[in-house]
Protein backbone atom coordinates (compact mmCIF):
# COMPACT_ATOMS: atom_id res chain seq x y z
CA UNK A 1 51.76 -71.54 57.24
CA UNK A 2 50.36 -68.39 58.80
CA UNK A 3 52.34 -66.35 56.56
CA UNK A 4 51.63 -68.05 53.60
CA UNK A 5 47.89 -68.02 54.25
CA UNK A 6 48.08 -64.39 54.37
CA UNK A 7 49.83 -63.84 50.85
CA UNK A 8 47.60 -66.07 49.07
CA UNK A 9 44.48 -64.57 50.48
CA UNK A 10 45.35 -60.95 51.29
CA UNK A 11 42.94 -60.34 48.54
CA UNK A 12 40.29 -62.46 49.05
CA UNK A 13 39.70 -65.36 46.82
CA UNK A 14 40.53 -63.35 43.31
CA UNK A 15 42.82 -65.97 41.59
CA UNK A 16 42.97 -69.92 42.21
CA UNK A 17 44.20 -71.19 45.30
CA UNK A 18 46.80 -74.14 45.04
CA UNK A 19 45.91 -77.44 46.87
CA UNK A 20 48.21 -76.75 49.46
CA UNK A 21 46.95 -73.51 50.25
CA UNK A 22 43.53 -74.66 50.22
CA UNK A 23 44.14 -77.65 52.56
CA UNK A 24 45.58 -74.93 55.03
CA UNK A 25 42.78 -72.82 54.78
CA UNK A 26 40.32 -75.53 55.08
CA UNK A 27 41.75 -76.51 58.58
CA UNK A 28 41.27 -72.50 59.37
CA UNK A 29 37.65 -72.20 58.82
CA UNK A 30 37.12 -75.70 60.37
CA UNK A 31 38.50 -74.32 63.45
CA UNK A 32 36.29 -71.53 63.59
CA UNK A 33 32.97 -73.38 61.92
CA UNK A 34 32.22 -74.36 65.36
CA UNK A 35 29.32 -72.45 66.67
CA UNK A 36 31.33 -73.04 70.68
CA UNK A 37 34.37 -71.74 69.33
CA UNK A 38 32.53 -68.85 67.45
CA UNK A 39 31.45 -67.96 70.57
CA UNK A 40 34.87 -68.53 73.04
CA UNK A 41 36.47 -66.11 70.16
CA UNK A 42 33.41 -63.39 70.73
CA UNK A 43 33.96 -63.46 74.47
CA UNK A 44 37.43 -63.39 74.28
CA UNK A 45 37.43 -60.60 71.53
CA UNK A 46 35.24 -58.27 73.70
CA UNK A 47 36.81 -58.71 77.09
CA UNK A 48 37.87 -55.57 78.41
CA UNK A 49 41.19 -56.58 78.84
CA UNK A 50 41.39 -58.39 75.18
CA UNK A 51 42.27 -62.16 77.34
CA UNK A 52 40.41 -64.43 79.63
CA UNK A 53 40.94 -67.01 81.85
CA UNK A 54 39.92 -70.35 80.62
CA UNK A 55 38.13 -70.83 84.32
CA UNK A 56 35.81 -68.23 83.25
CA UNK A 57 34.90 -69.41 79.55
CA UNK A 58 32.61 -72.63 81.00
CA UNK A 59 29.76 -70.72 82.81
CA UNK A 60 28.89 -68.80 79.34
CA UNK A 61 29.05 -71.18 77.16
CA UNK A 62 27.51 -73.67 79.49
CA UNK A 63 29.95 -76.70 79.31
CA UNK A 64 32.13 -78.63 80.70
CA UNK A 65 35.84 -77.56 81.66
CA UNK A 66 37.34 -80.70 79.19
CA UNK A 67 35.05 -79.49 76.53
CA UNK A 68 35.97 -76.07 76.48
CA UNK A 69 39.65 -76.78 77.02
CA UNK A 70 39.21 -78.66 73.84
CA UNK A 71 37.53 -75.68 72.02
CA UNK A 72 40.49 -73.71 72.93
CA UNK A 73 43.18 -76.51 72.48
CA UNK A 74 41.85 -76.58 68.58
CA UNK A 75 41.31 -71.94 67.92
CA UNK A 76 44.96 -72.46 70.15
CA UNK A 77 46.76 -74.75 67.44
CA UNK A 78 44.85 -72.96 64.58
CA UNK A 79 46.66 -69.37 65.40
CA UNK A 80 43.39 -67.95 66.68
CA UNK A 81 44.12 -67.78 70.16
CA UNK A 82 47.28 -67.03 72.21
CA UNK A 83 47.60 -68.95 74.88
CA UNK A 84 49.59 -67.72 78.09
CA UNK A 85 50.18 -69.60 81.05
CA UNK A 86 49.73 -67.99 84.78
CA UNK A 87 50.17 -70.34 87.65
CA UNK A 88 47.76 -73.38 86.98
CA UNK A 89 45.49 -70.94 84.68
CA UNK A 90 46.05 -70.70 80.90
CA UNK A 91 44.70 -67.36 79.58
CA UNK A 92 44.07 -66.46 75.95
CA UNK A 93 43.48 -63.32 73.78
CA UNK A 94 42.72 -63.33 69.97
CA UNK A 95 45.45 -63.31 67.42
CA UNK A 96 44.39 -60.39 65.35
CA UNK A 97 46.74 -61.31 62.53
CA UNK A 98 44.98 -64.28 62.06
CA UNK A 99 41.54 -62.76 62.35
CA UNK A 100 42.65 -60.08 59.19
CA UNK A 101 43.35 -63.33 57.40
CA UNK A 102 39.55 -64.97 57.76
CA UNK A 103 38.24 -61.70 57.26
CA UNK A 104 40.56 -60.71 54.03
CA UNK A 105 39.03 -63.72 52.45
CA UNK A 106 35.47 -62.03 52.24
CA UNK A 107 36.23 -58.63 51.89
């Protein structure tokens, strides 16, 4: 779906999108409407190492660990995230790919 997000939009929104193509980039945006996820993606984004721990991503955004595991579960399934498992921790970085697509749509 990734892929095919990218060739309908890699020009922004210049010709009609089909209904299938819409739906999937409906469920994008709605991933990333989310003021808490805005912000997990921004702290992710500028980490110095481009990933965090997910035991670090409660204190700033100031909720609980379920919560923000669900923040991530939902950027995670929506191609935003990479997820990477370390021992008990799961660390994520931004998918950059999928970032290009948001940002093709508006540019």
């Amino acid at each position: 779906m990734a892929d095919q997000l990218t060739a309908c939009c890699s020009n922004g929104l210049t010709t009609p999108l089909s209904r299938e193509d819409a739906d999937a980039l409906a469920q994008l945006l709605k991933a990333v409407s989310d003021p808490v996820r805005l912000q997990l993606v921004s702290i992710i984004a500028s980490s110095p190492n481009g990933e965090v721990c997910a035991c670090d991503l409660t204190a700033p955004v100031g909720l609980s660990q379920p919560t923000v595991s669900h923040h991530l579960k939902v950027l995670t399934q929506a191609g935003i995230l990479e997820r990477e498992q370390r021992g008990t921790w799961a660390w994520f970085s931004v998918n950059g790919d999928r970032l290009s697509t948001i940002a093709q749509l508006f540019g």
